[in-house]
N, C-alpha and C. Protein backbone atom coordinates (compact mmCIF):
# COMPACT_ATOMS: atom_id res chain seq x y z
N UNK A 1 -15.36 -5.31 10.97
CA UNK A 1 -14.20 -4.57 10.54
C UNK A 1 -14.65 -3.17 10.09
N UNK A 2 -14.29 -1.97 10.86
CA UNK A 2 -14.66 -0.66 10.28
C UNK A 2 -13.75 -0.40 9.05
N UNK A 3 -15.05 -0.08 8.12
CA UNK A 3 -14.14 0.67 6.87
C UNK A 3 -14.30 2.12 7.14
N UNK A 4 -13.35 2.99 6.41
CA UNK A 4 -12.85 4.42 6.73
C UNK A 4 -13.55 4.87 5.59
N UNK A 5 -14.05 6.19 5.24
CA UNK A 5 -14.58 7.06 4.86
C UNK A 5 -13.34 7.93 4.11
N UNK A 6 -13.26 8.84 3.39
CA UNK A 6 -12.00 9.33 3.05
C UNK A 6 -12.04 10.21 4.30
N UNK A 7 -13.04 11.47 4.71
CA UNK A 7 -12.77 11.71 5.96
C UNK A 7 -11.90 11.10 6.91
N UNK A 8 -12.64 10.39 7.57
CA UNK A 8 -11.95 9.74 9.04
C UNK A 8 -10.84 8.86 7.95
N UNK A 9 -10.47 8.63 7.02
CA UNK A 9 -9.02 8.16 6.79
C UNK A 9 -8.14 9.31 6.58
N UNK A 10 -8.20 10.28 6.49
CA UNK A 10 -7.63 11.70 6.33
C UNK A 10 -6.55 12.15 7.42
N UNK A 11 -7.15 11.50 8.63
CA UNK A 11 -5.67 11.66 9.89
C UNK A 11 -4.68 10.83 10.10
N UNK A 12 -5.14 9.37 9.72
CA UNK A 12 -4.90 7.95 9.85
C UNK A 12 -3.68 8.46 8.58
N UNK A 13 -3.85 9.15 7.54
CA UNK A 13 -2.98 9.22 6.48
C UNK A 13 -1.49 9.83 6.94
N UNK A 14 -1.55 10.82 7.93
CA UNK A 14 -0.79 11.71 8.35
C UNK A 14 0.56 9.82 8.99
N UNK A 15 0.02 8.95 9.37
CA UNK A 15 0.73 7.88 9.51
C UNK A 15 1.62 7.21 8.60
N UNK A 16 1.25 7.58 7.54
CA UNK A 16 1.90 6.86 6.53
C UNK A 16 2.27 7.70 5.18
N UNK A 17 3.16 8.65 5.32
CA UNK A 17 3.18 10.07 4.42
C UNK A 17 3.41 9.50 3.00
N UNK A 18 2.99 9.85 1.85
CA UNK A 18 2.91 10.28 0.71
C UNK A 18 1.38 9.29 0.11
N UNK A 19 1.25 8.34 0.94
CA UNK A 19 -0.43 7.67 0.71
C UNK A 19 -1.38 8.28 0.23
N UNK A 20 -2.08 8.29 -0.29
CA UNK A 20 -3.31 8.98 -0.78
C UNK A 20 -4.43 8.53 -1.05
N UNK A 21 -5.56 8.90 -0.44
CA UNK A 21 -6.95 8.34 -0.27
C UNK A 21 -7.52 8.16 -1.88
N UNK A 22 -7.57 7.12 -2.27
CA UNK A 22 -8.73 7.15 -3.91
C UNK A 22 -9.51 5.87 -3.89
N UNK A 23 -10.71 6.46 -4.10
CA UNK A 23 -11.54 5.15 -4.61
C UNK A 23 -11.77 4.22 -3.75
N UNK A 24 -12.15 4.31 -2.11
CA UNK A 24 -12.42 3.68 -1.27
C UNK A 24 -11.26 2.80 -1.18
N UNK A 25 -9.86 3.49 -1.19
CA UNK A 25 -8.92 2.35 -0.98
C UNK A 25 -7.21 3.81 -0.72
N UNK A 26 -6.33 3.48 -0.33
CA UNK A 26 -5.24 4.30 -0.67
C UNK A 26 -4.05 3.91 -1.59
N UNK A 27 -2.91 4.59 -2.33
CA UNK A 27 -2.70 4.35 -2.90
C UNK A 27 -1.43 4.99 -3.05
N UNK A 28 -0.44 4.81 -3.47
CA UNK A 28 1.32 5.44 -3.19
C UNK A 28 2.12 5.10 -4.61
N UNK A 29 2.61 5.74 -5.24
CA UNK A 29 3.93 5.43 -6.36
C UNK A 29 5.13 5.51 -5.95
N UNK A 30 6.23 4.54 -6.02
CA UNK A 30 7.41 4.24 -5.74
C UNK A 30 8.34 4.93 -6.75
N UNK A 31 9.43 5.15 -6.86
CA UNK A 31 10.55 4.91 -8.30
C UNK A 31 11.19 4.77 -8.07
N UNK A 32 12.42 3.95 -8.40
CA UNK A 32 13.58 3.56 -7.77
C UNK A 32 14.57 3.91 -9.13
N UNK A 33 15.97 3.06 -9.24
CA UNK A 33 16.86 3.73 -10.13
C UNK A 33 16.95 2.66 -11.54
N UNK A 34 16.03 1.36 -11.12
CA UNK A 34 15.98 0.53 -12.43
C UNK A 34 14.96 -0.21 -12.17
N UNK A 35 14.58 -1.41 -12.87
CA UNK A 35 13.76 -2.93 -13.00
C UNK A 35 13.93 -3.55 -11.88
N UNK A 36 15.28 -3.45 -11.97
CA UNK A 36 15.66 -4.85 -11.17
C UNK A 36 15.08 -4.42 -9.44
N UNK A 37 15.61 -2.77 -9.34
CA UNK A 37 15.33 -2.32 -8.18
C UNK A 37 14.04 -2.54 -7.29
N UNK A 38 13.50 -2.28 -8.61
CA UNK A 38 11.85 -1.77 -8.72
C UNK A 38 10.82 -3.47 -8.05
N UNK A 39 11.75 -4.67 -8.94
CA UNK A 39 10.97 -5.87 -8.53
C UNK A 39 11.76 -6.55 -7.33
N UNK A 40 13.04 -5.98 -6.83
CA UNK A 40 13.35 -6.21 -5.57
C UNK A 40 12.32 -5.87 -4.62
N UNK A 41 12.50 -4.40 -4.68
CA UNK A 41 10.81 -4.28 -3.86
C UNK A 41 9.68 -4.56 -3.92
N UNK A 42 9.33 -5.52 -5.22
CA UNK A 42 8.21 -6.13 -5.36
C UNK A 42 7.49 -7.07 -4.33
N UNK A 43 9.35 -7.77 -4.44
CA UNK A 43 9.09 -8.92 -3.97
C UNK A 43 9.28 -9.11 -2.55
N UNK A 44 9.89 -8.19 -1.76
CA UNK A 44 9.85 -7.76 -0.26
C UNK A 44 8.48 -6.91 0.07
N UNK A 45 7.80 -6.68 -0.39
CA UNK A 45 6.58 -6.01 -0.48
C UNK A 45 5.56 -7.72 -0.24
N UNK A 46 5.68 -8.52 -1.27
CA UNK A 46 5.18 -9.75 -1.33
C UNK A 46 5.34 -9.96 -0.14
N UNK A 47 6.60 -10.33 0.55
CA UNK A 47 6.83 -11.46 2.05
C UNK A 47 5.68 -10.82 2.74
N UNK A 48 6.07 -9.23 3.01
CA UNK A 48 5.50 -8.37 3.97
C UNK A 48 3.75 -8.92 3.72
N UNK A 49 2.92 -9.25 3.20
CA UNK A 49 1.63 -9.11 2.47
C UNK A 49 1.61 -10.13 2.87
N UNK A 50 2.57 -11.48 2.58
CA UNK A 50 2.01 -12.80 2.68
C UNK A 50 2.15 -13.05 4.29
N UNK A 51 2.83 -12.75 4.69
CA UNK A 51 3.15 -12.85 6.27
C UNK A 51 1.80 -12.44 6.81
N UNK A 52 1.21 -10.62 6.31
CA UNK A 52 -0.05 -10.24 6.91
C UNK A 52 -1.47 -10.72 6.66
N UNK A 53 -1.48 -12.00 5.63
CA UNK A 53 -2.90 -12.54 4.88
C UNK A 53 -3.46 -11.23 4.20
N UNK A 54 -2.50 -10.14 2.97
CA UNK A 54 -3.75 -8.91 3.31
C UNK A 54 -2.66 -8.51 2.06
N UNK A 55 -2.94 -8.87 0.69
CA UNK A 55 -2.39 -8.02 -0.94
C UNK A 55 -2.71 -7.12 -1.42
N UNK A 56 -1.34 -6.46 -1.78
CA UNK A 56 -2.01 -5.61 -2.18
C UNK A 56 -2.38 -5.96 -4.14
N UNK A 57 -2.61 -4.36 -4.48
CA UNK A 57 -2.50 -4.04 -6.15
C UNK A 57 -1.29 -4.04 -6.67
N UNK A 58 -0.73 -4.09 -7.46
CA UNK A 58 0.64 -4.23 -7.71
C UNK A 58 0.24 -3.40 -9.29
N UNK A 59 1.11 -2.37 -9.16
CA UNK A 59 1.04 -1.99 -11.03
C UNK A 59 2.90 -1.75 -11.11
N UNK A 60 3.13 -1.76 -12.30
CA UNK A 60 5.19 -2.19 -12.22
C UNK A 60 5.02 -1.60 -14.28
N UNK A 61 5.80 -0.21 -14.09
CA UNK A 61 6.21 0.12 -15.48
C UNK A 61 7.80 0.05 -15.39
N UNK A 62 8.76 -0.34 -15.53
CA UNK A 62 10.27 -0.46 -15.38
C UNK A 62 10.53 0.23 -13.75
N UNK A 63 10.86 1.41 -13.68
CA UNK A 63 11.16 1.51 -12.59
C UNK A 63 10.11 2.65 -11.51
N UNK A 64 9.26 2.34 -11.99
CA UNK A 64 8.22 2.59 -10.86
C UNK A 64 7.00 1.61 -11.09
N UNK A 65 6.70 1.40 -9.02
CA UNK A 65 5.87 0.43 -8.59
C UNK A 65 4.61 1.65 -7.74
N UNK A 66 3.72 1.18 -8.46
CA UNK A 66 2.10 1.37 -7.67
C UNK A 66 1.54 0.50 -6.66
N UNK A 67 1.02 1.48 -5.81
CA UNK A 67 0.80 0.46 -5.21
C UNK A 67 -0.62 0.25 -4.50
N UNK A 68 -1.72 -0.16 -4.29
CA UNK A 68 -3.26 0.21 -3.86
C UNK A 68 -3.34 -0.79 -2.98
N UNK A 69 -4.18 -0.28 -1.70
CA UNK A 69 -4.46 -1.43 -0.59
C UNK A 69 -5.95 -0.89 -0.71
N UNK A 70 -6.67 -1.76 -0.20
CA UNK A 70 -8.37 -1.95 0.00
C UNK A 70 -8.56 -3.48 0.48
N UNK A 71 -9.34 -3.34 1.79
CA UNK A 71 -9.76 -4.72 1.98
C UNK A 71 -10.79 -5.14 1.39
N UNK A 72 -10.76 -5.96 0.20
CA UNK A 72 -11.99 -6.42 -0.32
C UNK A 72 -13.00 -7.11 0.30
N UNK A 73 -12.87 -7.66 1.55
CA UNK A 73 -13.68 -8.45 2.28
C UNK A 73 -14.87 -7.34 2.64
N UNK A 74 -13.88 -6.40 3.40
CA UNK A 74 -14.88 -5.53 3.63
C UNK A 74 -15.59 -4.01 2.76
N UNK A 75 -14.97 -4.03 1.53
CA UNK A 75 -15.07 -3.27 0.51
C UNK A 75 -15.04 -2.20 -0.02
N UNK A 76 -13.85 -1.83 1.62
CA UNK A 76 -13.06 -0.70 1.21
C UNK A 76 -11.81 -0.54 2.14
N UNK A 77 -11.52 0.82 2.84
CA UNK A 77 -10.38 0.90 3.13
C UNK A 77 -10.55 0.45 5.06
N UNK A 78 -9.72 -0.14 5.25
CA UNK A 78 -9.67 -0.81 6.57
C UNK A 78 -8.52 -0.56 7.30
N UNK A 79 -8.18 -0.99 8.58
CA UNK A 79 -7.10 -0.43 9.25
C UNK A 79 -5.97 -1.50 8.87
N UNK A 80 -5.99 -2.91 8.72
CA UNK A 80 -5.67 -3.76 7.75
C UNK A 80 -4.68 -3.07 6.54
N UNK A 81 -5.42 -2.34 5.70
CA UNK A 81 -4.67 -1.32 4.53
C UNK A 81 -3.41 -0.49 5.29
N UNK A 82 -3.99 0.50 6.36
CA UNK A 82 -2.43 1.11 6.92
C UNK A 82 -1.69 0.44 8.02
N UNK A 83 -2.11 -0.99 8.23
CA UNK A 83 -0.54 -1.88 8.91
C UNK A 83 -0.42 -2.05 7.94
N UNK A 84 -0.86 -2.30 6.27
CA UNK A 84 0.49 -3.22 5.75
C UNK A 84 0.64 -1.92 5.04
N UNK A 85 0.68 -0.64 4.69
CA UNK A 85 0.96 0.70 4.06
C UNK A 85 2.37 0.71 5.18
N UNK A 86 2.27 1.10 6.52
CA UNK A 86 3.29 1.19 7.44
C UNK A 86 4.35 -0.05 7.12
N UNK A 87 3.93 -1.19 7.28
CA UNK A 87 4.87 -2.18 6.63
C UNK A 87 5.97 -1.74 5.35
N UNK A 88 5.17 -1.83 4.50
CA UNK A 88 5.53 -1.41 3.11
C UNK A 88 6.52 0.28 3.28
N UNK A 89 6.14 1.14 4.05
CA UNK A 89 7.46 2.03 4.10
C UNK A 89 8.59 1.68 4.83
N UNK A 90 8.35 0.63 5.95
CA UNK A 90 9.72 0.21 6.20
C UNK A 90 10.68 -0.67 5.21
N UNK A 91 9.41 -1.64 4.33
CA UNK A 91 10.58 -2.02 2.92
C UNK A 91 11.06 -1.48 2.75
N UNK A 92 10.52 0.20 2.08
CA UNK A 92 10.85 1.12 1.05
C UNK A 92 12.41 1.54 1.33
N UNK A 93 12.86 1.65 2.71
CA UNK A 93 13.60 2.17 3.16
C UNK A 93 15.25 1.44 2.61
């Protein structure tokens, strides 16, 4: 499994707009208009993840959700991370 470099993940990003390369992994903040909103998309975020074998980070202050992908297997950022990043913006929608 190739892991990405922040370099060579730098074009791959242009795929999945507002993502951002940190810490050998990428990473996106949500906000929606409440809680409830916020863990709706939690939990459609969940199906999407469990369907792909591949979780993410989950951080949840009321109405904004964080969100970090990294394949730990391979111990950093993988192509794995932007199918389920691409996933995860069609939730968003």
């Amino acid at each position: 499994m190739k892991k990405y470099t922040k370099d060579e993940a730098t074009p791959k990003l242009q795929t999945v707009p507002g993502w951002e390369f940190n810490n050998d992994g990428i990473e996106k903040q949500f906000q929606f208009k409440n809680f409830k909103e916020a863990m709706a998309f939690m939990v459609r975020v969940g199906d999407a993840a469990e369907a792909m074998n591949h979780h993410p980070e989950f951080f949840n202050v009321y109405n904004k959700v964080k969100l970090r992908l990294s394949t730990h297997d391979a111990g950093g950022l993988t192509d794995r991370d932007f199918k389920l990043a691409g996933e995860i913006e069609k939730v968003a929608v």
